[in-house]
N, C-alpha and C. Protein backbone atom coordinates (compact mmCIF):
# COMPACT_ATOMS: atom_id res chain seq x y z
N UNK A 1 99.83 135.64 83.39
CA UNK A 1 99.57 135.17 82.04
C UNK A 1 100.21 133.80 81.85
N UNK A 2 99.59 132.98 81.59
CA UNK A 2 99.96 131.42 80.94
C UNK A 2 100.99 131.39 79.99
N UNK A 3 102.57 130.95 80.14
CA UNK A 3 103.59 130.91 79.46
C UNK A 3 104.33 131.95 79.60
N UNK A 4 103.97 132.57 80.60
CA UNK A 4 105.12 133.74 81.24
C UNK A 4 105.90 133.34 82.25
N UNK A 5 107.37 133.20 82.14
CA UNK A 5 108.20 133.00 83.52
C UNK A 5 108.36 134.32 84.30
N UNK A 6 107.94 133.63 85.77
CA UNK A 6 108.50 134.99 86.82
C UNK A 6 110.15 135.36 86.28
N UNK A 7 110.12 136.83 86.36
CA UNK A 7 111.56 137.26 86.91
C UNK A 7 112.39 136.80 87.81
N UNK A 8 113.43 136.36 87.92
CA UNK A 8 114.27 136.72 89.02
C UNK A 8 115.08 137.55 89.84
N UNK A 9 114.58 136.53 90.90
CA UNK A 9 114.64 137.62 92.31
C UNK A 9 116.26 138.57 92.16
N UNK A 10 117.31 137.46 92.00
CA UNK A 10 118.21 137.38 92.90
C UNK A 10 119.42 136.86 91.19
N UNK A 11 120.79 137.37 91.55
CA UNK A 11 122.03 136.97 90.63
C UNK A 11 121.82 135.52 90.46
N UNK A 12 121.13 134.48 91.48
CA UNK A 12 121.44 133.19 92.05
C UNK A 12 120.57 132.59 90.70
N UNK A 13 119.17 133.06 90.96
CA UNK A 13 118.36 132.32 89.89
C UNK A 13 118.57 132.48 88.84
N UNK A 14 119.24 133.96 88.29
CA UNK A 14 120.00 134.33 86.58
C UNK A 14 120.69 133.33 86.21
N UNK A 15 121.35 133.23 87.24
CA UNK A 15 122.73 132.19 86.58
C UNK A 15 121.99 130.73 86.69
N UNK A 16 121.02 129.98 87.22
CA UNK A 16 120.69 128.99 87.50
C UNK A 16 119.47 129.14 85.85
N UNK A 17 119.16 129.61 85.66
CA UNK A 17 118.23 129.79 84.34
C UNK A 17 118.75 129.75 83.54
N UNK A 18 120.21 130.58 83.19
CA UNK A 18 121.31 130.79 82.33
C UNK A 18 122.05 129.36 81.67
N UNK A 19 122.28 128.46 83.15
CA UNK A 19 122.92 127.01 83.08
C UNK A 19 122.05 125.98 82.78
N UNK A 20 120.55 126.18 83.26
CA UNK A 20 119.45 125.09 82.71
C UNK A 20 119.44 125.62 80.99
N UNK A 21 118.93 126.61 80.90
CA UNK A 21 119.40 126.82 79.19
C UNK A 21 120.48 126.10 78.50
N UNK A 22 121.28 126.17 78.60
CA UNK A 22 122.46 125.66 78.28
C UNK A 22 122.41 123.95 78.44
N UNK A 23 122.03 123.50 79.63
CA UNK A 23 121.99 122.19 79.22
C UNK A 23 121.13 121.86 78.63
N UNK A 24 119.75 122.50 78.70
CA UNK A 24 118.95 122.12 77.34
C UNK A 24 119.15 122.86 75.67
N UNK A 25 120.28 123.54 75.47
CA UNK A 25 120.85 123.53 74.48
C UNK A 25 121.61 122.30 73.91
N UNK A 26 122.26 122.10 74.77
CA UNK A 26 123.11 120.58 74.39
C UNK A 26 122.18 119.46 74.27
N UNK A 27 121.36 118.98 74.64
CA UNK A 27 120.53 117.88 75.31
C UNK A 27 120.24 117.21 73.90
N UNK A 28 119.60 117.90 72.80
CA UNK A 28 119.54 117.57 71.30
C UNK A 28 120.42 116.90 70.66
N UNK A 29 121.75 117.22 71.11
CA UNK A 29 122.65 116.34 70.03
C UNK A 29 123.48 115.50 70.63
N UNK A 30 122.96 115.16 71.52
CA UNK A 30 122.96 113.61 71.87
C UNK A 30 122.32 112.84 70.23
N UNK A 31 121.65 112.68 70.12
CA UNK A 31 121.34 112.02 68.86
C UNK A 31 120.97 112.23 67.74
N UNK A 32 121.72 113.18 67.60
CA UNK A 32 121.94 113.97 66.22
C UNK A 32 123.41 113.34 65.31
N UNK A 33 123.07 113.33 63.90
CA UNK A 33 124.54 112.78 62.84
C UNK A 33 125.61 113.74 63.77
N UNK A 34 126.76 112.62 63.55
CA UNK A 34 128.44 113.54 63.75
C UNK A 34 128.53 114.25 65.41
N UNK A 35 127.64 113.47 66.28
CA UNK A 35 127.98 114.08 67.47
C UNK A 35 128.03 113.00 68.43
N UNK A 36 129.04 113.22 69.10
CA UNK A 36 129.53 112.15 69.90
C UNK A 36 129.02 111.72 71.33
N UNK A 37 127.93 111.32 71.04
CA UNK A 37 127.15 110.24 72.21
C UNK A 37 127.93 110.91 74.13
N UNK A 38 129.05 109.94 73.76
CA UNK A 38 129.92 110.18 75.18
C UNK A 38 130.44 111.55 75.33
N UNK A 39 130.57 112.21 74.70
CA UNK A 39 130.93 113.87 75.07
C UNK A 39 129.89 114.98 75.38
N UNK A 40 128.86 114.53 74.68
CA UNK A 40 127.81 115.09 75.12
C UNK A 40 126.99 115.36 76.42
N UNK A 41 127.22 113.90 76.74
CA UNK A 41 126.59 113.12 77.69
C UNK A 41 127.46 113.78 78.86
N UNK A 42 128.78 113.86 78.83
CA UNK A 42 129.54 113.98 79.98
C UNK A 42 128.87 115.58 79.76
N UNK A 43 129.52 116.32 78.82
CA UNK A 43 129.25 117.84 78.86
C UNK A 43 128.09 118.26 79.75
N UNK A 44 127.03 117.58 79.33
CA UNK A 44 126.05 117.65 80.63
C UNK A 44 125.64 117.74 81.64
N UNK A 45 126.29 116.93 81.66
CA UNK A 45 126.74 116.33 83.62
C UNK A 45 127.81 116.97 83.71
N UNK A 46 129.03 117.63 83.19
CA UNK A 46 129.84 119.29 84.30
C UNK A 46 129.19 119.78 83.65
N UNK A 47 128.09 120.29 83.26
CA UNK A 47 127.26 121.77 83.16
C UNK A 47 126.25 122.06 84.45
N UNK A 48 125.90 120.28 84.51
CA UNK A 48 124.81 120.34 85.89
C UNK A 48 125.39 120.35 87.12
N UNK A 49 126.72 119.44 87.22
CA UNK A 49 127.66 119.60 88.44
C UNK A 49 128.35 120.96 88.60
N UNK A 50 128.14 122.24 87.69
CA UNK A 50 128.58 123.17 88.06
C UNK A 50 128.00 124.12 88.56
N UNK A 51 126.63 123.93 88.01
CA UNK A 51 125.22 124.63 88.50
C UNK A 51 125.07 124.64 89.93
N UNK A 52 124.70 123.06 89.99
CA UNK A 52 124.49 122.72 91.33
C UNK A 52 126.21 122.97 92.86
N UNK A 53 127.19 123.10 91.98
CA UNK A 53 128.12 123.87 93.01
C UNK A 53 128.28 124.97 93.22
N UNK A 54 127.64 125.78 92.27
CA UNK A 54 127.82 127.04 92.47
C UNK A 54 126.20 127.60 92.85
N UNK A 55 125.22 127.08 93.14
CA UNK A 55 124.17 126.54 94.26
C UNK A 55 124.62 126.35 95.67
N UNK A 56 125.10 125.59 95.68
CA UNK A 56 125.87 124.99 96.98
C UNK A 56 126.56 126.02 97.82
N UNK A 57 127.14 126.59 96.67
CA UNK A 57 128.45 127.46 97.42
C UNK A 57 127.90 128.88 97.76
N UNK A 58 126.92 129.50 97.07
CA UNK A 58 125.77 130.08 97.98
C UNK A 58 125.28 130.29 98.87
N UNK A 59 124.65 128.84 98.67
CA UNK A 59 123.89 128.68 100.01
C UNK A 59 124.72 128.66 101.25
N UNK A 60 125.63 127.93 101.07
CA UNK A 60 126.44 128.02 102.06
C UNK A 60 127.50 129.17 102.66
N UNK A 61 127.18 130.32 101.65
CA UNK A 61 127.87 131.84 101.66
C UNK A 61 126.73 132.55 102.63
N UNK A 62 125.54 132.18 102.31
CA UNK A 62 124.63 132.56 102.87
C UNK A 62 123.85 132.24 104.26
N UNK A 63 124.29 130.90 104.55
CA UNK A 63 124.35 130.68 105.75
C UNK A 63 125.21 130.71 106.62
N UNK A 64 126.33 131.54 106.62
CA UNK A 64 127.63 131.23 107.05
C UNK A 64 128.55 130.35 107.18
N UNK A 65 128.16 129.43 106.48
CA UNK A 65 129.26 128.31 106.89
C UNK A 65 130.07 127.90 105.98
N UNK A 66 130.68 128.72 105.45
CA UNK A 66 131.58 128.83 104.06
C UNK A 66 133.06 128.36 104.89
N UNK A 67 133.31 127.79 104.13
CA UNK A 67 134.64 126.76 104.57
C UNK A 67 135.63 127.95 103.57
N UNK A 68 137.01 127.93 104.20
CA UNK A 68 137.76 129.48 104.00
C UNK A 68 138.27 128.10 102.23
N UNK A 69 138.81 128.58 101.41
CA UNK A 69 139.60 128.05 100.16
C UNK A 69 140.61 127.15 100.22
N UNK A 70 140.19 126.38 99.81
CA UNK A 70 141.15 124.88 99.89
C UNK A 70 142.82 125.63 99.20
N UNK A 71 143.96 125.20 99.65
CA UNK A 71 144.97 125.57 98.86
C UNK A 71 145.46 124.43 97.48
N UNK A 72 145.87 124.79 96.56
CA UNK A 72 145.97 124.17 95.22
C UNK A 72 146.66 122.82 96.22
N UNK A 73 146.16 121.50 95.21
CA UNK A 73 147.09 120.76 95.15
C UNK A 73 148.01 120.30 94.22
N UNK A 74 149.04 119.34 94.81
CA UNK A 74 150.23 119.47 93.85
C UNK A 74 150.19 117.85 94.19
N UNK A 75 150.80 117.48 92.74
CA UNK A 75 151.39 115.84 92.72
C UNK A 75 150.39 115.06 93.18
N UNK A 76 150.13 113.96 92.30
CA UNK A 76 149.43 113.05 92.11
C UNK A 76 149.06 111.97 92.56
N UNK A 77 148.08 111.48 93.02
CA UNK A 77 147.84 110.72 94.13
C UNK A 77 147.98 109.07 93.85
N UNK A 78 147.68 107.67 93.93
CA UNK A 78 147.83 106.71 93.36
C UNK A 78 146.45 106.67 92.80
N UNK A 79 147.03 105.80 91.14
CA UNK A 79 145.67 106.03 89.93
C UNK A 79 145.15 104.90 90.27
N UNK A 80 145.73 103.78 90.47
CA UNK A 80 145.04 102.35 90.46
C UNK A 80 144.54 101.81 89.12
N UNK A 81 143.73 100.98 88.59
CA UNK A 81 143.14 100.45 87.40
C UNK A 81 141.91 100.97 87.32
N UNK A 82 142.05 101.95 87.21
CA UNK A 82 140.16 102.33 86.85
C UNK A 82 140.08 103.01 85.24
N UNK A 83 138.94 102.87 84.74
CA UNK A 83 138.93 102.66 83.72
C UNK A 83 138.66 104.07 83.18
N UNK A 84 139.35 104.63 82.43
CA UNK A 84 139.95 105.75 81.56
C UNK A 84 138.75 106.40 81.28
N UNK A 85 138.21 107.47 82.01
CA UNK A 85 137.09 108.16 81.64
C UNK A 85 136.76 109.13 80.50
N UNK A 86 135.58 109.24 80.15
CA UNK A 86 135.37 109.93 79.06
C UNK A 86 136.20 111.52 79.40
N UNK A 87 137.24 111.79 78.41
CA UNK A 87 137.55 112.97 78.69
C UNK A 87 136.96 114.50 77.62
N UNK A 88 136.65 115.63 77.96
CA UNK A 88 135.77 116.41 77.75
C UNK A 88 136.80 117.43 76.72
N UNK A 89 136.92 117.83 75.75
CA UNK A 89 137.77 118.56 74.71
C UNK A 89 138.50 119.69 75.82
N UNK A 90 139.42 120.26 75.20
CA UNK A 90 140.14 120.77 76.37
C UNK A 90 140.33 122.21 75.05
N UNK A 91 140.16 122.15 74.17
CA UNK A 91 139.66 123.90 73.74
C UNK A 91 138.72 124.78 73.94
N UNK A 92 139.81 125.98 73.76
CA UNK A 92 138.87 127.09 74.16
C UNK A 92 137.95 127.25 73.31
N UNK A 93 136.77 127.40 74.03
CA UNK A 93 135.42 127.74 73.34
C UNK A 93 134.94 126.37 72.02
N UNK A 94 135.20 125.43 73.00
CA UNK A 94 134.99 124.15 72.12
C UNK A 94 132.78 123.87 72.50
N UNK A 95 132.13 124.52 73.56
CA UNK A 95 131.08 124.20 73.60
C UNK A 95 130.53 124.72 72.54
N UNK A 96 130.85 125.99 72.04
CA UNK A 96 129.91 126.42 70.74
C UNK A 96 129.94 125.77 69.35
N UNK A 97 130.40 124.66 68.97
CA UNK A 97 130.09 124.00 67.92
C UNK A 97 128.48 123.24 68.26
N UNK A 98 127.78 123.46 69.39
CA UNK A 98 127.09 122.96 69.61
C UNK A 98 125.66 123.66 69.27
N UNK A 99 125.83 124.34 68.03
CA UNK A 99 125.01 125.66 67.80
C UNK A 99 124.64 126.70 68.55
N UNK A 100 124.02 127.73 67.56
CA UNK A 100 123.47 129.00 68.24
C UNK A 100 122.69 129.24 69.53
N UNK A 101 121.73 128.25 69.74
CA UNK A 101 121.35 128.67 71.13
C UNK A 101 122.73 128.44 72.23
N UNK A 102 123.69 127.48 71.96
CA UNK A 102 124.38 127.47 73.38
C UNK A 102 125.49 129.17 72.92
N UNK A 103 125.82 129.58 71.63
CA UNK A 103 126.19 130.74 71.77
C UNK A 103 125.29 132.09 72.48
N UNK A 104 123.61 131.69 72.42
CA UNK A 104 123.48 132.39 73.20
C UNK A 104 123.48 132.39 74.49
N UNK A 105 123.17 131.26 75.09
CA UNK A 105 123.63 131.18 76.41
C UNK A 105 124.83 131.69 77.19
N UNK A 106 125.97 131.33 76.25
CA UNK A 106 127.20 131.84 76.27
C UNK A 106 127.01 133.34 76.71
N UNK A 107 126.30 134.41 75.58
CA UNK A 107 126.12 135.46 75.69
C UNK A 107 125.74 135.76 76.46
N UNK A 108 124.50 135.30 77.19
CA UNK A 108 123.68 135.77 78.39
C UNK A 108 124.41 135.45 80.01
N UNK A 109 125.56 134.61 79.49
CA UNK A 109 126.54 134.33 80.77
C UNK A 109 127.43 135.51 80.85
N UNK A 110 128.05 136.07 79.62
CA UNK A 110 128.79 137.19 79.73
C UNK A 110 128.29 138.33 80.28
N UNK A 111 127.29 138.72 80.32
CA UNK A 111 126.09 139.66 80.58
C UNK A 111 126.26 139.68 81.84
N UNK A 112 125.61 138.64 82.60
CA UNK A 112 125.43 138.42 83.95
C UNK A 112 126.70 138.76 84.22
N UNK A 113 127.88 138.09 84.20
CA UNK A 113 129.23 137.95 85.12
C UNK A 113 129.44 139.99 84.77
N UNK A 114 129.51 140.88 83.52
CA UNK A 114 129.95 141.56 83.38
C UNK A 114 128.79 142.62 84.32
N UNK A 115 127.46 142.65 84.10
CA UNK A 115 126.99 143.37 84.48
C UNK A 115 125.79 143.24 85.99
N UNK A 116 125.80 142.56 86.14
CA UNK A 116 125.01 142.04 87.24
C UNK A 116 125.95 142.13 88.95
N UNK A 117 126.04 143.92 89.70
CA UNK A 117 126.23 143.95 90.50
C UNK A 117 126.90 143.08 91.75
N UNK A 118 125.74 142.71 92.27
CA UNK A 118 125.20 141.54 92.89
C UNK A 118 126.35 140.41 92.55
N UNK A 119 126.74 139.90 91.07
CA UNK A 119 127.29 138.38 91.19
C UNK A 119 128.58 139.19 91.00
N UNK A 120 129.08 140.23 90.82
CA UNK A 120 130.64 140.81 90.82
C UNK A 120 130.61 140.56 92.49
N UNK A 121 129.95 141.00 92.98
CA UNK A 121 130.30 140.91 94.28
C UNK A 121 130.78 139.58 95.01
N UNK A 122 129.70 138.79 94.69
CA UNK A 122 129.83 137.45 95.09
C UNK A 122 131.17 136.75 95.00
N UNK A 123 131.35 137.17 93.94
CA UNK A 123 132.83 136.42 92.64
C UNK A 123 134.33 137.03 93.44
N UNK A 124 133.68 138.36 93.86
CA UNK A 124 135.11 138.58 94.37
C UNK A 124 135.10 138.82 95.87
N UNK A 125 134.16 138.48 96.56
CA UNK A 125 133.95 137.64 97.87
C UNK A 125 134.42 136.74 98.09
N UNK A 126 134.08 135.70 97.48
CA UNK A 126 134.24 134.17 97.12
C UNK A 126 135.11 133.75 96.39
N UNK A 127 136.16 133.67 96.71
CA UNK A 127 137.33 133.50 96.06
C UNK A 127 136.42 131.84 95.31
N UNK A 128 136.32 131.17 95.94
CA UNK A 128 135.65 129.73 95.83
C UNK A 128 134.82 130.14 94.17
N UNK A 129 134.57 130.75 94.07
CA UNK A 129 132.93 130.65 92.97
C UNK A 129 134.04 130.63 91.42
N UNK A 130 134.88 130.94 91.47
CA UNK A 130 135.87 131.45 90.56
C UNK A 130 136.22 129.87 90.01
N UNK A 131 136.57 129.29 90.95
CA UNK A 131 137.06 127.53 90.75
C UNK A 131 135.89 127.06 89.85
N UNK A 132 134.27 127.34 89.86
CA UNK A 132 133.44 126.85 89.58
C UNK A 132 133.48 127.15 88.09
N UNK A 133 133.22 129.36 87.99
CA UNK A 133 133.03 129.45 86.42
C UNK A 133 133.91 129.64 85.86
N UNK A 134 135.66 129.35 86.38
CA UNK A 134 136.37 129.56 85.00
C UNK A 134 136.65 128.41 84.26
N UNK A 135 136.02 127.13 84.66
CA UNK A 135 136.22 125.73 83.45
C UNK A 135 134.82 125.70 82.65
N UNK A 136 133.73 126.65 83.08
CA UNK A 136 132.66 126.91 82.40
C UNK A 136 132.79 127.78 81.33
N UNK A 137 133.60 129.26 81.71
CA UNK A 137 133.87 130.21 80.60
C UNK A 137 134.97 129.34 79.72
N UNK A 138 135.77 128.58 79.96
CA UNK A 138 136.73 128.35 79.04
C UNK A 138 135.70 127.34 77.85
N UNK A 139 134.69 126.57 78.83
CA UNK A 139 134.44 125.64 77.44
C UNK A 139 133.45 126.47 76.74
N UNK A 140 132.94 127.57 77.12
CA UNK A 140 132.15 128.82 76.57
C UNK A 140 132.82 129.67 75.87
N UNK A 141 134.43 129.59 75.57
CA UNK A 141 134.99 130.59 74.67
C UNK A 141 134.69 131.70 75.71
């Protein structure tokens, strides 16, 4: 039927449908009154850079060639003069002022991580995938 999306197969495409939602939740207020151009803009781009790593880190779970977990680093490297980047709100659950559809997205992320077999597994396989969605759940409240 015309305007029906296939199902997905697989945890991989949920969450990849889940995160395109979401950035086309945000995508609107870019130029909307009282919303800030540069925060938006960045929000975007780590919504899509998180997508696409936790893509990555998949595929590469799936082909075997998963590189074992980097260990934390500590202490700071030299900053040099580069110019002070847009920085992204650092509260919890600061993406949902961005209205109701990104709360539902939100919702449909909780869903997946809580009930979707398949990506529990992954998550606690992959120590790695964890690095990806917990700066996602935090700006998701």
């Amino acid at each position: 039927m015309p305007g029906l999306r296939p199902q997905p197969i697989c945890f991989v495409e949920d969450f990849a449908l889940i995160l395109s939602g979401l950035w086309s939740a945000i995508a609107p207020w870019g130029p909307k009154a009282g919303a800030d151009q540069p925060i938006v803009a960045q929000a975007m781009k780590r919504v899509n850079r998180l997508r696409l790593r936790f893509l990555a880190l998949v595929a590469a779970f799936r082909a075997g060639r998963l590189r074992p977990p980097r260990p934390a680093r500590h202490g700071s490297g030299a900053k040099g003069n580069r110019p002070k980047p847009v920085r992204l709100p650092s509260k919890f659950g600061w993406m949902l002022r961005y209205g109701s559809e990104v709360a539902c997205r939100r919702s449909q992320l909780e869903h997946w991580l809580t009930t979707d077999a398949d990506a529990a597994a992954f998550i606690a396989e992959v120590p790695q995938s964890r690095r990806i969605l917990r700066p996602l759940c935090h700006m998701l409240g």
